[in-house]
Protein backbone atom coordinates (compact mmCIF):
# COMPACT_ATOMS: atom_id res chain seq x y z
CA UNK A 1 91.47 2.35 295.70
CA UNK A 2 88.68 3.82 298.08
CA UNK A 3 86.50 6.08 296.53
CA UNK A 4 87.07 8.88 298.84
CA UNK A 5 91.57 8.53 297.34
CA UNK A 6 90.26 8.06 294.08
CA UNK A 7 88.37 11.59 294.08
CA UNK A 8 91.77 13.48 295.68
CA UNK A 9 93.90 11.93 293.00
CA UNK A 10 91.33 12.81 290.24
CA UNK A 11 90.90 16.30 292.00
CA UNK A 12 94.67 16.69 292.06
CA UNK A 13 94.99 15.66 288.86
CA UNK A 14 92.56 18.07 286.86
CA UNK A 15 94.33 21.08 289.28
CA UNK A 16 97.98 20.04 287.99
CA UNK A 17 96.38 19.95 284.45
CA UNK A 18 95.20 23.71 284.85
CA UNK A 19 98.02 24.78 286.36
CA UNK A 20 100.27 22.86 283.96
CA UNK A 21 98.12 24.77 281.11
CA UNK A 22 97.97 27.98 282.33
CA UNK A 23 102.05 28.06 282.78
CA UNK A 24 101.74 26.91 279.27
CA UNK A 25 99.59 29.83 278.28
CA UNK A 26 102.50 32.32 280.09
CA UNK A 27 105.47 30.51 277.86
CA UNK A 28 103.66 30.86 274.71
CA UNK A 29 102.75 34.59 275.50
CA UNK A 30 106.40 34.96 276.50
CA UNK A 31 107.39 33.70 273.06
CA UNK A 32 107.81 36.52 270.06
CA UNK A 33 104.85 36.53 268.14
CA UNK A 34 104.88 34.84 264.40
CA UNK A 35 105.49 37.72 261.86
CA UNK A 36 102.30 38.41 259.66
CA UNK A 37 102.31 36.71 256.34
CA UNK A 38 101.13 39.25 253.76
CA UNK A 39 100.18 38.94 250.41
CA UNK A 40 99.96 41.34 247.15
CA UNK A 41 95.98 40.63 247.09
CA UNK A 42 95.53 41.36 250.89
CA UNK A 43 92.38 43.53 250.91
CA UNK A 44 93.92 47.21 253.05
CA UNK A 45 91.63 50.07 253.98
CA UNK A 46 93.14 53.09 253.18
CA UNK A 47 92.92 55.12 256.23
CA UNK A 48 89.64 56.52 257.30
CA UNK A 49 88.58 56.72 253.41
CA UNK A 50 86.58 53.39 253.35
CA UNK A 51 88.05 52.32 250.17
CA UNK A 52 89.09 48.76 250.56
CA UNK A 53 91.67 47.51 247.77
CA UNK A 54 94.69 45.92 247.48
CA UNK A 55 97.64 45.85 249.22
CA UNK A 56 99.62 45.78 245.73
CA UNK A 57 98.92 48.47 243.18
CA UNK A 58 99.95 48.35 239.79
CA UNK A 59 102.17 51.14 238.63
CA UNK A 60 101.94 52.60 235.51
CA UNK A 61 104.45 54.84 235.13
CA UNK A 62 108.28 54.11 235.46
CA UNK A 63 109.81 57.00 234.73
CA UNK A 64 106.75 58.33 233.90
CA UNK A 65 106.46 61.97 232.39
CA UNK A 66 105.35 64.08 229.12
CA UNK A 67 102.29 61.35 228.69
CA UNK A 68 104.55 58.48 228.77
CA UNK A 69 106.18 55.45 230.79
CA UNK A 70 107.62 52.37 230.77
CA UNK A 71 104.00 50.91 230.88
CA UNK A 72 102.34 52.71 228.06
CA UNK A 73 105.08 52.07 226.08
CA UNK A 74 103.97 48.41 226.18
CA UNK A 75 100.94 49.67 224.13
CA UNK A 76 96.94 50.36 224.99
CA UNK A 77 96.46 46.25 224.42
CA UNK A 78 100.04 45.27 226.51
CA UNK A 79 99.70 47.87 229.27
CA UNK A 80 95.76 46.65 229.47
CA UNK A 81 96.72 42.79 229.39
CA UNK A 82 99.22 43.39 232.03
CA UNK A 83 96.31 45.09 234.05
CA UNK A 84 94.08 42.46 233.63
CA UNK A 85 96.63 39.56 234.07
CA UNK A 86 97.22 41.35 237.64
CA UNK A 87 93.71 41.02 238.75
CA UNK A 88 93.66 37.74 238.18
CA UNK A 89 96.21 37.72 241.05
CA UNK A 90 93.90 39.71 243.16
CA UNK A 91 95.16 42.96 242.58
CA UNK A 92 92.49 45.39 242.47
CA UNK A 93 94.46 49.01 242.44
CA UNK A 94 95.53 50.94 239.34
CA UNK A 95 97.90 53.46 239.56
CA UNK A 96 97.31 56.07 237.15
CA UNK A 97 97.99 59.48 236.19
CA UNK A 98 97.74 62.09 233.28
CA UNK A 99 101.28 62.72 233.19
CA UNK A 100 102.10 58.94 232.50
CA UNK A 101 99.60 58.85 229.78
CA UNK A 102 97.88 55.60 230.94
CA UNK A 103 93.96 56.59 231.43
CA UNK A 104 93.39 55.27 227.56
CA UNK A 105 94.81 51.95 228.91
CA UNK A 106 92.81 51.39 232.29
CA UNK A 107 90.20 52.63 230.15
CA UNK A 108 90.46 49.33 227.87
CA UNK A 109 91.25 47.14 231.14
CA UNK A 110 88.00 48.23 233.05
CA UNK A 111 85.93 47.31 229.76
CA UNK A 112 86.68 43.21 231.20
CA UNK A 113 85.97 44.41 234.72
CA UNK A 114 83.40 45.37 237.39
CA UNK A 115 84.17 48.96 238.20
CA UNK A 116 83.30 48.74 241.57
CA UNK A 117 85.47 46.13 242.55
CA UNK A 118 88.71 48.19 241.35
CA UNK A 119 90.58 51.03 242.97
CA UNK A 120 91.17 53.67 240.56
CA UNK A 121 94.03 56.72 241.72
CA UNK A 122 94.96 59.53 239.24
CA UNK A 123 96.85 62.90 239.28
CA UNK A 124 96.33 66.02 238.09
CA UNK A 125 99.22 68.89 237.48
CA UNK A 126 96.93 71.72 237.50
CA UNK A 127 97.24 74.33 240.08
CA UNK A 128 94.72 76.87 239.25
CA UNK A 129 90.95 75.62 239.74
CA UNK A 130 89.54 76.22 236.47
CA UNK A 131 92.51 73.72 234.95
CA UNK A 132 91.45 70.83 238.01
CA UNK A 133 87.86 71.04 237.35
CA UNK A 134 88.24 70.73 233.30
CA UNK A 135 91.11 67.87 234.49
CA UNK A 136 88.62 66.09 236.34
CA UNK A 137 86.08 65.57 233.50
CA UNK A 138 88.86 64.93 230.69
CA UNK A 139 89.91 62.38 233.49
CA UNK A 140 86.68 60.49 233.75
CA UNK A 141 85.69 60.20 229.55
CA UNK A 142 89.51 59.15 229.13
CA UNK A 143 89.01 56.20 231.62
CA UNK A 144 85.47 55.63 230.92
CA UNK A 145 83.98 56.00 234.25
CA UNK A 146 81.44 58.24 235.67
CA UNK A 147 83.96 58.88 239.18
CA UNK A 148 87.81 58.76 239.82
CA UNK A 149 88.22 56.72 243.75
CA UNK A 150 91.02 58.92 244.66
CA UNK A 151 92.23 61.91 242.81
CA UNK A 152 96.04 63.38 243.83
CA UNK A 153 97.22 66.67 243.52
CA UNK A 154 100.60 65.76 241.75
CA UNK A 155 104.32 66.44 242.80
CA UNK A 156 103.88 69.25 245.33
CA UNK A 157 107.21 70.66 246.47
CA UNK A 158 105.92 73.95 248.29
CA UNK A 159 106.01 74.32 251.68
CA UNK A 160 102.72 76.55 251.63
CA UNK A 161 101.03 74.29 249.01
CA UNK A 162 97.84 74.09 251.37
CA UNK A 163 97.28 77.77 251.12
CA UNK A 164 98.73 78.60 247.65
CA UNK A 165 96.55 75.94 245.93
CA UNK A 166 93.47 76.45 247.99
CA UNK A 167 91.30 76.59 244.89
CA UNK A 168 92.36 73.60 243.61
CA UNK A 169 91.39 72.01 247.19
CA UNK A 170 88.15 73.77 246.64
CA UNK A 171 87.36 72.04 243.59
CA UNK A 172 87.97 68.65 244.89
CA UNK A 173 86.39 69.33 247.80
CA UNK A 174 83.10 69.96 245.84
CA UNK A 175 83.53 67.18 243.12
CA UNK A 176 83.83 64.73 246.43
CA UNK A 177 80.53 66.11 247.60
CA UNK A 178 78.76 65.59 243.91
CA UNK A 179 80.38 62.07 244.02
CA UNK A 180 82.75 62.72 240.89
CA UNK A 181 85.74 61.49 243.58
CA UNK A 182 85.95 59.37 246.16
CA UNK A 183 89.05 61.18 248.20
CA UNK A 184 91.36 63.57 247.39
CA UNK A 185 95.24 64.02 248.75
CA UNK A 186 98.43 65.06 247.35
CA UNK A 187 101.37 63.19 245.95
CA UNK A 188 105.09 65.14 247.73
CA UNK A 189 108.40 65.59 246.51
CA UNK A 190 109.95 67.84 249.38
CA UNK A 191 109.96 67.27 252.84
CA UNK A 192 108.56 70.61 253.05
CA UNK A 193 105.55 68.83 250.98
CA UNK A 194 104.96 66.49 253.16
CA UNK A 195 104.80 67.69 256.37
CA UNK A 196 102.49 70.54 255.40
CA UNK A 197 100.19 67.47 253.90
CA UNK A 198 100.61 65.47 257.25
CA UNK A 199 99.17 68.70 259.19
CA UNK A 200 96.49 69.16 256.59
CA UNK A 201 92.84 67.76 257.06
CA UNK A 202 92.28 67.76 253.34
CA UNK A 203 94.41 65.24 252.86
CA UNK A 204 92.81 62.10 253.51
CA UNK A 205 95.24 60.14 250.58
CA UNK A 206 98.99 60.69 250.69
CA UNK A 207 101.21 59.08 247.79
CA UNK A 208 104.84 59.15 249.46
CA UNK A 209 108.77 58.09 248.50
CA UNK A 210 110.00 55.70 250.90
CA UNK A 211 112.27 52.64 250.56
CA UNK A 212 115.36 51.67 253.01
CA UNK A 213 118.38 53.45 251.04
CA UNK A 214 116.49 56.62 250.89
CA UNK A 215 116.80 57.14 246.82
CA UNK A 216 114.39 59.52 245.21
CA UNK A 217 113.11 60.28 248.52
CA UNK A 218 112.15 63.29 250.43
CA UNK A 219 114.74 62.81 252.93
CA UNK A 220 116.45 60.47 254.64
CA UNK A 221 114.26 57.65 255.46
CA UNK A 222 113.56 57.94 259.32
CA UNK A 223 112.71 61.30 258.81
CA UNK A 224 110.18 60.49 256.35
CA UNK A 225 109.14 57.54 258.61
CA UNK A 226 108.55 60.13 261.55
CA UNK A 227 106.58 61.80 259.01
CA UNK A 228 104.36 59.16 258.19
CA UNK A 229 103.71 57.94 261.93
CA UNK A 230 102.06 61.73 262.35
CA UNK A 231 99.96 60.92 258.92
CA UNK A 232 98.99 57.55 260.43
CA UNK A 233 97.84 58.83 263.77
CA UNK A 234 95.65 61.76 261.65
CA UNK A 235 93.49 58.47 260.04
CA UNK A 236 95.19 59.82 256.14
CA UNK A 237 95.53 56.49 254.03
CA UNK A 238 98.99 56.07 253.03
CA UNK A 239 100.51 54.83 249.38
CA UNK A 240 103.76 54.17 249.20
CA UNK A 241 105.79 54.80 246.18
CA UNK A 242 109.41 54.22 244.55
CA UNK A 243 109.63 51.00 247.11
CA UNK A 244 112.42 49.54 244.85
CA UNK A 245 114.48 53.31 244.37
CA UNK A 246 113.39 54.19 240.76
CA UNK A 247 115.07 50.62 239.98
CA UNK A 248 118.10 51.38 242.46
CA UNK A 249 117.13 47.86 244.51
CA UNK A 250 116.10 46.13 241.67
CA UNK A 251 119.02 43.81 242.64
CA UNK A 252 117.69 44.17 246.75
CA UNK A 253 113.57 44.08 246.11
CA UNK A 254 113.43 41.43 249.23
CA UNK A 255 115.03 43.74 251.57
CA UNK A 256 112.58 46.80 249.83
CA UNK A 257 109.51 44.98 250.38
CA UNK A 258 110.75 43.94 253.66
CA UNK A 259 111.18 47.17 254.68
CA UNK A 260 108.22 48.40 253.36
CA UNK A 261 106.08 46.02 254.99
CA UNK A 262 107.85 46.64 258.25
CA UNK A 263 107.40 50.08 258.79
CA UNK A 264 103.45 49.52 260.05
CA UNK A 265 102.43 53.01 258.10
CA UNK A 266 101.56 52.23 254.63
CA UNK A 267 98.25 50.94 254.28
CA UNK A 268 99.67 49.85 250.30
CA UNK A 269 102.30 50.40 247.96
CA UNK A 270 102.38 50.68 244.15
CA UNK A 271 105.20 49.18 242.17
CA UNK A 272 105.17 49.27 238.37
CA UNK A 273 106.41 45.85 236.56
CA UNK A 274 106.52 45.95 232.74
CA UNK A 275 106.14 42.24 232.05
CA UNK A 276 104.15 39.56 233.62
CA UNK A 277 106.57 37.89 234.69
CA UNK A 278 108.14 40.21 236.12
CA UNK A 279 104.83 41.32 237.71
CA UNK A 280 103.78 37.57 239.32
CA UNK A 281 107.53 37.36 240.45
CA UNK A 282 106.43 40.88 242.32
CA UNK A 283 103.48 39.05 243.86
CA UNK A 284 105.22 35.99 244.74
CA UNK A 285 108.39 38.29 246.66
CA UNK A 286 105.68 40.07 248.47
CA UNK A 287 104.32 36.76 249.37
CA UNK A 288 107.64 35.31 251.52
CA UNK A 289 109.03 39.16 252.21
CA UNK A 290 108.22 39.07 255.91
């Protein structure tokens, strides 16, 4: 071959090879993109708070009320073993609250563990601002920690919760600024709740009911999902809650954690197991969900 072919055909080779590559480059963008693998231990930012945790946090109250729940029930040593046994999956977020009666137990479970690599969330019931602030410092000796990461106003139902409870707001406002919490939000139980905590600034943390059947929920489930979208767009970080329907899908948790993960608004979710087993067979769902 003279040189003068041999340079053409080379020429025309490398330009069929670009070609060839760059229609190869359109098919695979025409192609539906792999679904996102998630795991329980995926590290989340929770809106615009900068708290990083996980995407997984551990409930501690199933059917959780008068200072008790499936998970105390278990004990200060079984509820804190379970705690523990879930960070060594990689879970890094304890959900807590008065009303379940659990501080005494991540109390004994942060004794193993570097505080500032765990995620911390509590509620308070009070609704006055002399009962928040005295809340907030029985909150902190009872879980032996100097600050709370996100503190929740608990099981609002009002409409006009953002101007009844005003004091309360107050107080966490100024316990954020002295470093005593992290962020501060609400936890709804009325639709009514939760849109007035979607339109609020204050609320940087919103703990919300959603799972595909719509049990225990605020309302039917694309009306809390429009809901959420607004909270998303506003930069709030948002936790879901009763993913599995107070034990309604405990038959359907694939589907649940499906759906939650589908829905592109919660930045986590908190399930409570009461075993480890049944807690690593949590993980390992959330693990092959999508």
């Amino acid at each position: 071959m003279k040189r003068r072919d041999f340079i053409i055909g080379a020429t025309a080779g490398v330009g069929a090879a670009w070609i060839g590559s760059r229609g190869l480059a359109r098919a695979m963008g025409a192609l539906p993109a792999l679904p996102r693998k998630f795991t329980a231990a995926d590290t989340v930012v929770l809106g615009k708070t900068g708290i990083t945790t996980s995407r997984l946090a551990m409930g501690t109250g199933t059917v959780g009320s008068g200072h008790h729940s499936h998970q105390t029930a278990l004990g200060v040593k079984g509820l804190s073993d379970l705690l523990l046994n879930g960070h060594d999956n990689g879970l890094r977020f304890f959900d807590a609250a008065d009303a379940y009666g659990s501080h005494p137990h991540v109390a004994e479970a942060l004794k193993h563990l570097s505080r500032d690599k765990i995620t911390i969330l509590t509620k308070t019931w009070a609704r006055d601002p002399v009962e928040a602030r005295a809340d907030l410092d029985r909150f902190r000796k009872e879980l032996g920690t100097d600050y709370i990461d996100i503190c929740l106003m608990h099981c609002l139902t009002e409409g006009d919760w953002t101007e009844r409870y005003r004091g309360v707001m107050d107080v966490f406002s100024e316990a954020k600024e002295k470093g005593i919490i992290r962020a501060h939000g609400c936890s709804c139980h009325s639709i009514e709740a939760l849109r007035a905590a979607a339109k609020s600034p204050w609320v940087e943390v919103d703990l919300v009911r959603i799972n595909p059947i719509g049990s225990h929920m605020d309302a039917d489930p694309d009306t809390v999902v429009g809901v959420l979208r607004e909270m998303k767009a506003a930069g709030k970080g948002i936790v879901g809650m009763k993913i599995l329907g107070q034990g309604d899908l405990r038959n359907r948790q694939d589907e649940a954690l499906k759906y939650a993960l589908s829905l592109g608004v919660l930045d986590a979710f908190t399930i409570g197991a009461e075993s480890k087993n049944e807690q690593e067979d949590l993980i390992h769902r959330i693990s092959v969900a999508a």
